[in-house]
Protein backbone atom coordinates (compact mmCIF):
# COMPACT_ATOMS: atom_id res chain seq x y z
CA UNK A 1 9.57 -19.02 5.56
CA UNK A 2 8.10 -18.98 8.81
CA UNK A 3 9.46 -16.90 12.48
CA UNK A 4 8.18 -17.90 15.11
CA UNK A 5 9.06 -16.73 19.10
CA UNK A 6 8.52 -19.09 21.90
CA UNK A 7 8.65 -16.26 24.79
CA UNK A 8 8.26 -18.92 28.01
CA UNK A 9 11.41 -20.89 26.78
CA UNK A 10 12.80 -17.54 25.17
CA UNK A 11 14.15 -18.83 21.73
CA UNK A 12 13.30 -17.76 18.26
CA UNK A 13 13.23 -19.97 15.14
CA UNK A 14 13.75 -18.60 11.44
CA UNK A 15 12.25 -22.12 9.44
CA UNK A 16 13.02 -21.68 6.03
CA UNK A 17 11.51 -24.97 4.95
CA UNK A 18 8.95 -27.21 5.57
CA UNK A 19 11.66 -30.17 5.30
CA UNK A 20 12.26 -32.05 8.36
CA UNK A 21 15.74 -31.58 9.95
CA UNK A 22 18.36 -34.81 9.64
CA UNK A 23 21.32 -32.54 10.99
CA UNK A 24 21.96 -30.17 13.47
CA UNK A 25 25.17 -27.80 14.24
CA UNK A 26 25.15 -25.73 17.48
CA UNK A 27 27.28 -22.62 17.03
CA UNK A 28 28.92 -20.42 19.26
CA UNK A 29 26.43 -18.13 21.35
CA UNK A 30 23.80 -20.29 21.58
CA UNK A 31 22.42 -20.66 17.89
CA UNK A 32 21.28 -23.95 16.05
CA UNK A 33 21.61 -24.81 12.07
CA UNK A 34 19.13 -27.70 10.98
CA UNK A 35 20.49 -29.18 7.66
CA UNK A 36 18.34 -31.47 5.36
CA UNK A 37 20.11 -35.09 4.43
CA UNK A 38 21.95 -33.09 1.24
CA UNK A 39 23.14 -30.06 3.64
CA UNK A 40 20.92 -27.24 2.53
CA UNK A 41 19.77 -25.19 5.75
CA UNK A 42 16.25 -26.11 6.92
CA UNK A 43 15.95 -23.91 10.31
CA UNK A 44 17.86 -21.50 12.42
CA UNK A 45 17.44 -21.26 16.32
CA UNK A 46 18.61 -18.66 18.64
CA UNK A 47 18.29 -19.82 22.58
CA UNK A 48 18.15 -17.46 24.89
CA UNK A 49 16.87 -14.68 22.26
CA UNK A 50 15.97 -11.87 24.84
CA UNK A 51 19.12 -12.39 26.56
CA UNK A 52 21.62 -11.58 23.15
CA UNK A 53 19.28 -8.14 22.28
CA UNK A 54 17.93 -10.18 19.36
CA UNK A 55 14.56 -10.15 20.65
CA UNK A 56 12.80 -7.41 23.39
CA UNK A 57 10.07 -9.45 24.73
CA UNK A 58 8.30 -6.43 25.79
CA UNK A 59 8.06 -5.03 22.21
CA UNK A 60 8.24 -7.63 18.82
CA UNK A 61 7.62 -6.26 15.87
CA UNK A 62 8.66 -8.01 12.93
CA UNK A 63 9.90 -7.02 9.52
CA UNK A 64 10.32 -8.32 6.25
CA UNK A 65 12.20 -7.16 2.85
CA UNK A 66 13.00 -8.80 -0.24
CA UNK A 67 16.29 -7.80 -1.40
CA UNK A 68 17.34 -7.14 -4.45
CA UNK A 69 20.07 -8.50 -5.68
CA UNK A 70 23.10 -6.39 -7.72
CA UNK A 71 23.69 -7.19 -10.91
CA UNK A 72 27.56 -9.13 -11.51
């Protein structure tokens, strides 16, 4: 998985494989699935990051944790 934040066009893309995109669904508030040719998700976009408090261009920090699932 790769993040990566493009601050001069202000969007920020979660790729969560290196698979190139044949699909694309734009939902509401400005975010954009990327499906592979079999529908599993390749990328998520967020346009206009700063704008929705997702990202504070003055301060990123990011953060990752594995979750662990609960046992069924």
């Amino acid at each position: 998985m790769k993040i990566k934040y493009d601050q001069e066009a202000d969007v920020l893309i979660i790729i969560l494989k290196d698979e190139p995109p044949q699909d694309a669904i734009e939902e509401p508030g400005g975010i954009i699935v990327s499906y592979t040719q079999d529908g599993k998700p390749v990328s998520v976009e967020f346009l206009n990051a700063s704008l929705h408090g997702i990202v504070n261009k003055d301060e990123i920090d990011v953060f990752l944790q594995t979750l662990k699932s609960a046992a069924l």
